[in-house]
PDB file of N, CA and C in Angstrom:
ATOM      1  N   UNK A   1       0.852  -1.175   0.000  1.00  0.00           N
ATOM      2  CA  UNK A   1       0.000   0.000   0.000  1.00  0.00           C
ATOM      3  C   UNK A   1       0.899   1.240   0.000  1.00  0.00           C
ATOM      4  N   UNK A   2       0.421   1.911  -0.592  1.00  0.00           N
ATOM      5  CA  UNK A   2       1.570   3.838  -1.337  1.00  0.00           C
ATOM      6  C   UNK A   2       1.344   4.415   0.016  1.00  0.00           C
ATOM      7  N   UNK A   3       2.484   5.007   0.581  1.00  0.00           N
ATOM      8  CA  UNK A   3       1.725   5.749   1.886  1.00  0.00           C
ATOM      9  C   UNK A   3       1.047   6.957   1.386  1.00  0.00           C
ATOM     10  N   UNK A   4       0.540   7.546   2.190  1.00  0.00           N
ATOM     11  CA  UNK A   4      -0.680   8.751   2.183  1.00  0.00           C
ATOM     12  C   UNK A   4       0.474  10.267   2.941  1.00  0.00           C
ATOM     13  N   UNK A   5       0.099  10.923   2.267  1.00  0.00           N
ATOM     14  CA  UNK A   5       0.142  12.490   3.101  1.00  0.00           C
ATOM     15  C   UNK A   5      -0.520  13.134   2.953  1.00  0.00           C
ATOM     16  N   UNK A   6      -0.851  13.551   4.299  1.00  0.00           N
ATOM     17  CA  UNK A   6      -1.752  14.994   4.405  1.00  0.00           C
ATOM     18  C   UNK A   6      -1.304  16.051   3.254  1.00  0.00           C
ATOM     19  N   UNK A   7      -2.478  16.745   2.275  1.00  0.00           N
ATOM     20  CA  UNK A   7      -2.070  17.985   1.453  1.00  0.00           C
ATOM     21  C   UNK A   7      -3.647  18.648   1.620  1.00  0.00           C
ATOM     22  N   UNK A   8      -2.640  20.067   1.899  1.00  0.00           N
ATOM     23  CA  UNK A   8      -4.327  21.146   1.805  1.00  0.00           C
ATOM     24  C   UNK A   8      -4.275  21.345   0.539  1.00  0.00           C
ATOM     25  N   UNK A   9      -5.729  21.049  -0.292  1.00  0.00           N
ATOM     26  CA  UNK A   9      -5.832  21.623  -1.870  1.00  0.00           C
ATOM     27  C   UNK A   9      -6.750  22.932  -2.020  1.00  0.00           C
ATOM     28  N   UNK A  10      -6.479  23.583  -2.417  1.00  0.00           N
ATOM     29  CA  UNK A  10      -7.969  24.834  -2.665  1.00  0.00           C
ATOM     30  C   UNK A  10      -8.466  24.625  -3.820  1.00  0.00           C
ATOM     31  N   UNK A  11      -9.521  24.095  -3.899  1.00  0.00           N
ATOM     32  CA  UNK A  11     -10.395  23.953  -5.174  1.00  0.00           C
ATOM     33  C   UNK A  11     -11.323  24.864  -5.284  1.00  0.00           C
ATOM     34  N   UNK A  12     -11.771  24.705  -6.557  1.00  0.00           N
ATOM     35  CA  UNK A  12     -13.253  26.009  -7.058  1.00  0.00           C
ATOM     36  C   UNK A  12     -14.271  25.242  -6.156  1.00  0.00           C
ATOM     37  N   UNK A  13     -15.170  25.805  -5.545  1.00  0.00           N
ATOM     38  CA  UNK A  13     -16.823  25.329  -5.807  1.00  0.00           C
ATOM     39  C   UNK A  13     -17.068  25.011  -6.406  1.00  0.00           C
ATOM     40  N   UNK A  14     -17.139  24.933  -7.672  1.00  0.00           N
ATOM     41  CA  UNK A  14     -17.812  24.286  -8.631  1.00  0.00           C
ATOM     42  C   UNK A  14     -16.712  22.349  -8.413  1.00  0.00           C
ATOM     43  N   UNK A  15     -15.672  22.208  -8.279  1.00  0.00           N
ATOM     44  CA  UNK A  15     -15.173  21.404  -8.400  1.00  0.00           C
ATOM     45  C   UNK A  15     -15.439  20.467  -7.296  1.00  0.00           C
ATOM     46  N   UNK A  16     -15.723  20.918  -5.757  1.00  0.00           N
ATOM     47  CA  UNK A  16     -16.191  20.061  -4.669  1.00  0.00           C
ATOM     48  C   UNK A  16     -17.315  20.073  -4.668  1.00  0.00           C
ATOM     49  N   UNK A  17     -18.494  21.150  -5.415  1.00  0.00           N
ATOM     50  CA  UNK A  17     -19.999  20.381  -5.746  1.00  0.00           C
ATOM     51  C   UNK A  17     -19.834  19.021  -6.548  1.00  0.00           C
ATOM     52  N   UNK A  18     -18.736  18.880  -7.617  1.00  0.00           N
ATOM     53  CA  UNK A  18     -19.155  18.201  -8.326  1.00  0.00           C
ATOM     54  C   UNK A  18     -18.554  16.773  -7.775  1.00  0.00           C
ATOM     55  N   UNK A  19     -17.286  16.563  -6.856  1.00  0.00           N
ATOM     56  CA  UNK A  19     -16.735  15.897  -6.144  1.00  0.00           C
ATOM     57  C   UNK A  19     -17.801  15.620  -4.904  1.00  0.00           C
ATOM     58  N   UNK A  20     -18.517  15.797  -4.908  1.00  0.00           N
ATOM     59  CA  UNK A  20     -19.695  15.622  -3.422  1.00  0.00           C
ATOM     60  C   UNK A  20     -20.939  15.280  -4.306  1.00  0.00           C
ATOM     61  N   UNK A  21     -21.233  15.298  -5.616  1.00  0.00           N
ATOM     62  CA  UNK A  21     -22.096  14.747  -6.318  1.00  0.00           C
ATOM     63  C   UNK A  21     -21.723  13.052  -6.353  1.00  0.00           C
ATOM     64  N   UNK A  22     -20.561  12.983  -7.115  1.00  0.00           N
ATOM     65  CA  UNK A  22     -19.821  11.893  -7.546  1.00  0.00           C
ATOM     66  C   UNK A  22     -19.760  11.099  -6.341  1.00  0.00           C
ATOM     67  N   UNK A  23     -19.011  11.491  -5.423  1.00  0.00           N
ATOM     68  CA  UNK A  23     -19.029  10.815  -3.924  1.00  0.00           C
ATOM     69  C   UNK A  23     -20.647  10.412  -3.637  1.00  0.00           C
ATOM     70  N   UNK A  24     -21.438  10.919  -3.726  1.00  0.00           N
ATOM     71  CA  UNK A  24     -22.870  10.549  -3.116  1.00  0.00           C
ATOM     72  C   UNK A  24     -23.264   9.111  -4.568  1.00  0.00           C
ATOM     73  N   UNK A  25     -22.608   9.062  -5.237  1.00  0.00           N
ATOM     74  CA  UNK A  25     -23.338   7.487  -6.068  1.00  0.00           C
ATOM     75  C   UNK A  25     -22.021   6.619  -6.258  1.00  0.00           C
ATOM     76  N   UNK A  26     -21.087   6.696  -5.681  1.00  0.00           N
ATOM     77  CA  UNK A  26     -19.895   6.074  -5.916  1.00  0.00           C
ATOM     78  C   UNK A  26     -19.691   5.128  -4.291  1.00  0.00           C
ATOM     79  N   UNK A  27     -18.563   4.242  -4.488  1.00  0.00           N
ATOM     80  CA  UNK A  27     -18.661   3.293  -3.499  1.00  0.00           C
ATOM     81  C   UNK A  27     -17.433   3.968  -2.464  1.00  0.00           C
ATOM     82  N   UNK A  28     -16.702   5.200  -2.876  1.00  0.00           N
ATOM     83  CA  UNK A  28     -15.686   5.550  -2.079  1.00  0.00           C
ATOM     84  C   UNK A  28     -16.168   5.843  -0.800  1.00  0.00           C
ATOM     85  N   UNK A  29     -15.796   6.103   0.256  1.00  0.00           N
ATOM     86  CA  UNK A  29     -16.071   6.432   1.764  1.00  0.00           C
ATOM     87  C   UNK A  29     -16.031   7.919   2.185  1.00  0.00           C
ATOM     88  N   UNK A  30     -15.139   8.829   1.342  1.00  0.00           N
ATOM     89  CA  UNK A  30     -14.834   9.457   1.740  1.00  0.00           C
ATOM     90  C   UNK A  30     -14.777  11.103   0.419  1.00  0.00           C
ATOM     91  N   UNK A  31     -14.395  12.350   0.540  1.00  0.00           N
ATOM     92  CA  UNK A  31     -14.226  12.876  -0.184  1.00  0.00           C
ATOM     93  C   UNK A  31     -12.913  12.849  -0.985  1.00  0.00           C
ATOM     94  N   UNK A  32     -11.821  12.832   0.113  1.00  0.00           N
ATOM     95  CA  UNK A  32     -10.596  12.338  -0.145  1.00  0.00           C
ATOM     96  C   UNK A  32      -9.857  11.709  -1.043  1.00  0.00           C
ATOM     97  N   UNK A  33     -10.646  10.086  -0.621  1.00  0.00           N
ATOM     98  CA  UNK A  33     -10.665   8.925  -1.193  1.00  0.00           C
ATOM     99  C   UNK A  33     -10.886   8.697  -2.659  1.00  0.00           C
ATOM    100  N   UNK A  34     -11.730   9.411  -2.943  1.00  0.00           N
ATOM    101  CA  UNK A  34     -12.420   9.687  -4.599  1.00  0.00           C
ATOM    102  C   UNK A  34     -11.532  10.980  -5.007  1.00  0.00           C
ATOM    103  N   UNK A  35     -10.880  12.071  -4.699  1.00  0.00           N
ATOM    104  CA  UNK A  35     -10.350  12.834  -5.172  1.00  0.00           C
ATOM    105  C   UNK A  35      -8.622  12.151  -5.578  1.00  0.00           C
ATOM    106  N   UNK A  36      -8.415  11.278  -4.563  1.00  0.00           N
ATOM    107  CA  UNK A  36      -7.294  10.570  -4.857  1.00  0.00           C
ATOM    108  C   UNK A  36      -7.136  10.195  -6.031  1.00  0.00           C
ATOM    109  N   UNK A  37      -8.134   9.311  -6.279  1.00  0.00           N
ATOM    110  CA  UNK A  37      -8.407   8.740  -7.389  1.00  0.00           C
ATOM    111  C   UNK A  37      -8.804   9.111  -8.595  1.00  0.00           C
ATOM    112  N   UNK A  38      -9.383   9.854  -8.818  1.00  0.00           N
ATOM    113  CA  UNK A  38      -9.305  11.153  -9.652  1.00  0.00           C
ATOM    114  C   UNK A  38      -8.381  11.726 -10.429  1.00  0.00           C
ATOM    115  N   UNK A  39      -7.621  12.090  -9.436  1.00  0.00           N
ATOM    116  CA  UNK A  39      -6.144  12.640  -9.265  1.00  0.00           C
ATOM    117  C   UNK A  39      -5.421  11.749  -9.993  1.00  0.00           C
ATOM    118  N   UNK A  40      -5.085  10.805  -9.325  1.00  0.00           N
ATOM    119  CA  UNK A  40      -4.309   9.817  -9.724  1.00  0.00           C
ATOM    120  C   UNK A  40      -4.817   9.209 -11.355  1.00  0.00           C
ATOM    121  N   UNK A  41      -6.050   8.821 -11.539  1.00  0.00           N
ATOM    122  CA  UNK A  41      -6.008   8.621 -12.895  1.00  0.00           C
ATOM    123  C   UNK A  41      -5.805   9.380 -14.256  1.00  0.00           C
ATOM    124  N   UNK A  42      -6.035  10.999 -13.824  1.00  0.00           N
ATOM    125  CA  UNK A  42      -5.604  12.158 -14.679  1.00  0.00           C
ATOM    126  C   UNK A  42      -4.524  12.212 -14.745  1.00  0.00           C
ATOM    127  N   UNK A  43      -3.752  12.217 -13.479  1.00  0.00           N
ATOM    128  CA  UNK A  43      -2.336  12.237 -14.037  1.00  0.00           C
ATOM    129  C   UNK A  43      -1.106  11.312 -14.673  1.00  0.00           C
ATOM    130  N   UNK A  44      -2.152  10.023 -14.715  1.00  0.00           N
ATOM    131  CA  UNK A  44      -1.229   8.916 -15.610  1.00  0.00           C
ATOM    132  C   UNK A  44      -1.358   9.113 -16.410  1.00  0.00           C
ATOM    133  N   UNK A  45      -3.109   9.711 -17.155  1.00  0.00           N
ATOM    134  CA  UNK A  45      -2.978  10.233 -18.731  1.00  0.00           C
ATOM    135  C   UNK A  45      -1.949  11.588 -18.644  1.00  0.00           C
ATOM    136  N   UNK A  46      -2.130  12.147 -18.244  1.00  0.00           N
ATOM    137  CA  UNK A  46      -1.371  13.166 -18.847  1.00  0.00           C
ATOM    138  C   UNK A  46       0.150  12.941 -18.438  1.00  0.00           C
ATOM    139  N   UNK A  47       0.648  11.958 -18.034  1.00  0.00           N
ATOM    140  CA  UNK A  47       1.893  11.542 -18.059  1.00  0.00           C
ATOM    141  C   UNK A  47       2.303  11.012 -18.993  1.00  0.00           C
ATOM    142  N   UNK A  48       1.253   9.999 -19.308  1.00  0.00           N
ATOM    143  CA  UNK A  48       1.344   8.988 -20.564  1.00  0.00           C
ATOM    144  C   UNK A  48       1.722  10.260 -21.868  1.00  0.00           C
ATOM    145  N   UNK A  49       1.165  11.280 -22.142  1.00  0.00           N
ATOM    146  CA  UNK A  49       0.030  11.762 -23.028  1.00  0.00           C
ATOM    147  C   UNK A  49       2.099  12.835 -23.322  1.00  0.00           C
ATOM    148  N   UNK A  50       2.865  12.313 -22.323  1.00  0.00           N
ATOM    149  CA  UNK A  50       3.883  13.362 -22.665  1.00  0.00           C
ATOM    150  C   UNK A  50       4.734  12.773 -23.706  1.00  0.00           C
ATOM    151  N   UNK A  51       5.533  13.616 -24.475  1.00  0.00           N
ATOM    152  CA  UNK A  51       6.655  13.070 -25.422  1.00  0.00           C
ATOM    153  C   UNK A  51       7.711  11.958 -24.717  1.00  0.00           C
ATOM    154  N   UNK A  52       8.245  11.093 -25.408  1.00  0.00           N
ATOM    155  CA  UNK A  52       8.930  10.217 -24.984  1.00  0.00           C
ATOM    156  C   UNK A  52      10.420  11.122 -25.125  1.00  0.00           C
ATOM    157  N   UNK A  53      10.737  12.421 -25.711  1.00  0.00           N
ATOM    158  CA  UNK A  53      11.886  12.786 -25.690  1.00  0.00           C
ATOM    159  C   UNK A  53      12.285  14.079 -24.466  1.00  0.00           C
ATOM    160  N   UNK A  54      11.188  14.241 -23.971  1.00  0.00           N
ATOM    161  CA  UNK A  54      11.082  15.220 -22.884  1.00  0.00           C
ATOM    162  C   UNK A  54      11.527  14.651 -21.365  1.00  0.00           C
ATOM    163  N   UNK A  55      12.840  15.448 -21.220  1.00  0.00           N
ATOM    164  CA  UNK A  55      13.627  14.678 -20.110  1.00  0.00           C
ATOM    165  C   UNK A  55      12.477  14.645 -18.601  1.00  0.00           C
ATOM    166  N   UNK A  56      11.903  15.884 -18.692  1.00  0.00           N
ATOM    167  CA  UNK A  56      10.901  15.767 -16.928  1.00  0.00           C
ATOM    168  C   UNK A  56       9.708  14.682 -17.487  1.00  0.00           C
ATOM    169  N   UNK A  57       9.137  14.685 -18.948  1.00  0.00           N
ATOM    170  CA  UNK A  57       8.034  13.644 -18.751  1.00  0.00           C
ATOM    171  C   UNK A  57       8.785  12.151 -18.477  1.00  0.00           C
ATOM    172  N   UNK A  58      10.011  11.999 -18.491  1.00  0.00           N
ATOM    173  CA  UNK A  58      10.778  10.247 -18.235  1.00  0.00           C
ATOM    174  C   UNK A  58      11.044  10.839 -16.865  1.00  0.00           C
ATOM    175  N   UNK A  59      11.059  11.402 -15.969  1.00  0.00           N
ATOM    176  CA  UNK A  59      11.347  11.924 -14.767  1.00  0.00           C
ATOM    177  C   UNK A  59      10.066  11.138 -14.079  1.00  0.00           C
ATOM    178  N   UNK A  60       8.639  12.256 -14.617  1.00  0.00           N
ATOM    179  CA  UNK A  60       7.461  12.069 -13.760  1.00  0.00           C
ATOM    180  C   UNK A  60       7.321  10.498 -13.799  1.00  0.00           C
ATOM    181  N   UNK A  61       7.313   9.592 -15.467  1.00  0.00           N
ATOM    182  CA  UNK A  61       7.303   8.215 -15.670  1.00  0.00           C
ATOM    183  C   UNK A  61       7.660   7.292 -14.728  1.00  0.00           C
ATOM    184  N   UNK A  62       9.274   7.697 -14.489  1.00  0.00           N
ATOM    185  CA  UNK A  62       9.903   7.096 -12.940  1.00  0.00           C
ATOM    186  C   UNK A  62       9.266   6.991 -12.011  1.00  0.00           C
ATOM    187  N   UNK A  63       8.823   8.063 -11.664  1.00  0.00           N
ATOM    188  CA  UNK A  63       8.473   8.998 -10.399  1.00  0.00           C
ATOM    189  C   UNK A  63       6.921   7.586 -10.404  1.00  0.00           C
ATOM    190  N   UNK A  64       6.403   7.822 -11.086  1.00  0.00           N
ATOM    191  CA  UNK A  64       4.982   7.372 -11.102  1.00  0.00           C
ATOM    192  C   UNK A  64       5.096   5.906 -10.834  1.00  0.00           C
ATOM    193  N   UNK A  65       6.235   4.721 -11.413  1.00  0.00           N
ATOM    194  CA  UNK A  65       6.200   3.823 -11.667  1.00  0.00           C
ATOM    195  C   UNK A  65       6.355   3.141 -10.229  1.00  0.00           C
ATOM    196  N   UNK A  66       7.228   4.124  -9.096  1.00  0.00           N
ATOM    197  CA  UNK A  66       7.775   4.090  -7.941  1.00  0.00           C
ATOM    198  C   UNK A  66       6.771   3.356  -6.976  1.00  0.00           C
ATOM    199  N   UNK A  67       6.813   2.453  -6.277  1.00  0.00           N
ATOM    200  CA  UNK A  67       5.544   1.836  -5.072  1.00  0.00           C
ATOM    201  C   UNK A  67       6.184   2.783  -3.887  1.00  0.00           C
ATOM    202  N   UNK A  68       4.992   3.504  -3.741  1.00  0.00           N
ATOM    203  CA  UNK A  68       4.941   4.836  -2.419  1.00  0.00           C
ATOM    204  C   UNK A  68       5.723   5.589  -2.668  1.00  0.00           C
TER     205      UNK A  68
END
């Protein structure tokens, strides 16, 4: 299991209405929990989504591939 850290995020309103919509028909527990995940699946596309000759997108690649 990846460990966890505490991070304060400031989001729009519009973005935790819609994160507290999603949370109310989804099986996550928490607001958190589903923003994690979220999170986390956007940023594999847009990791993926980088040039293979761009030295920080083989950086983040690493970075991502890493357990915790």
């Amino acid at each position: 299991m990846a460990g966890i850290k505490n991070q304060m995020l400031r989001l729009r309103s519009e973005t935790v209405d819609k994160l507290r919509f999603v949370l109310d028909v989804s099986s996550h527990r928490s607001m958190s929990s589903l923003a994690d995940e979220l999170l986390e699946q956007a940023l594999d596309r847009r990791i993926a989504a980088l040039s293979d000759s761009d030295v920080a997108a083989q950086t983040l690649r690493s970075l991502a591939k890493r357990d915790g």
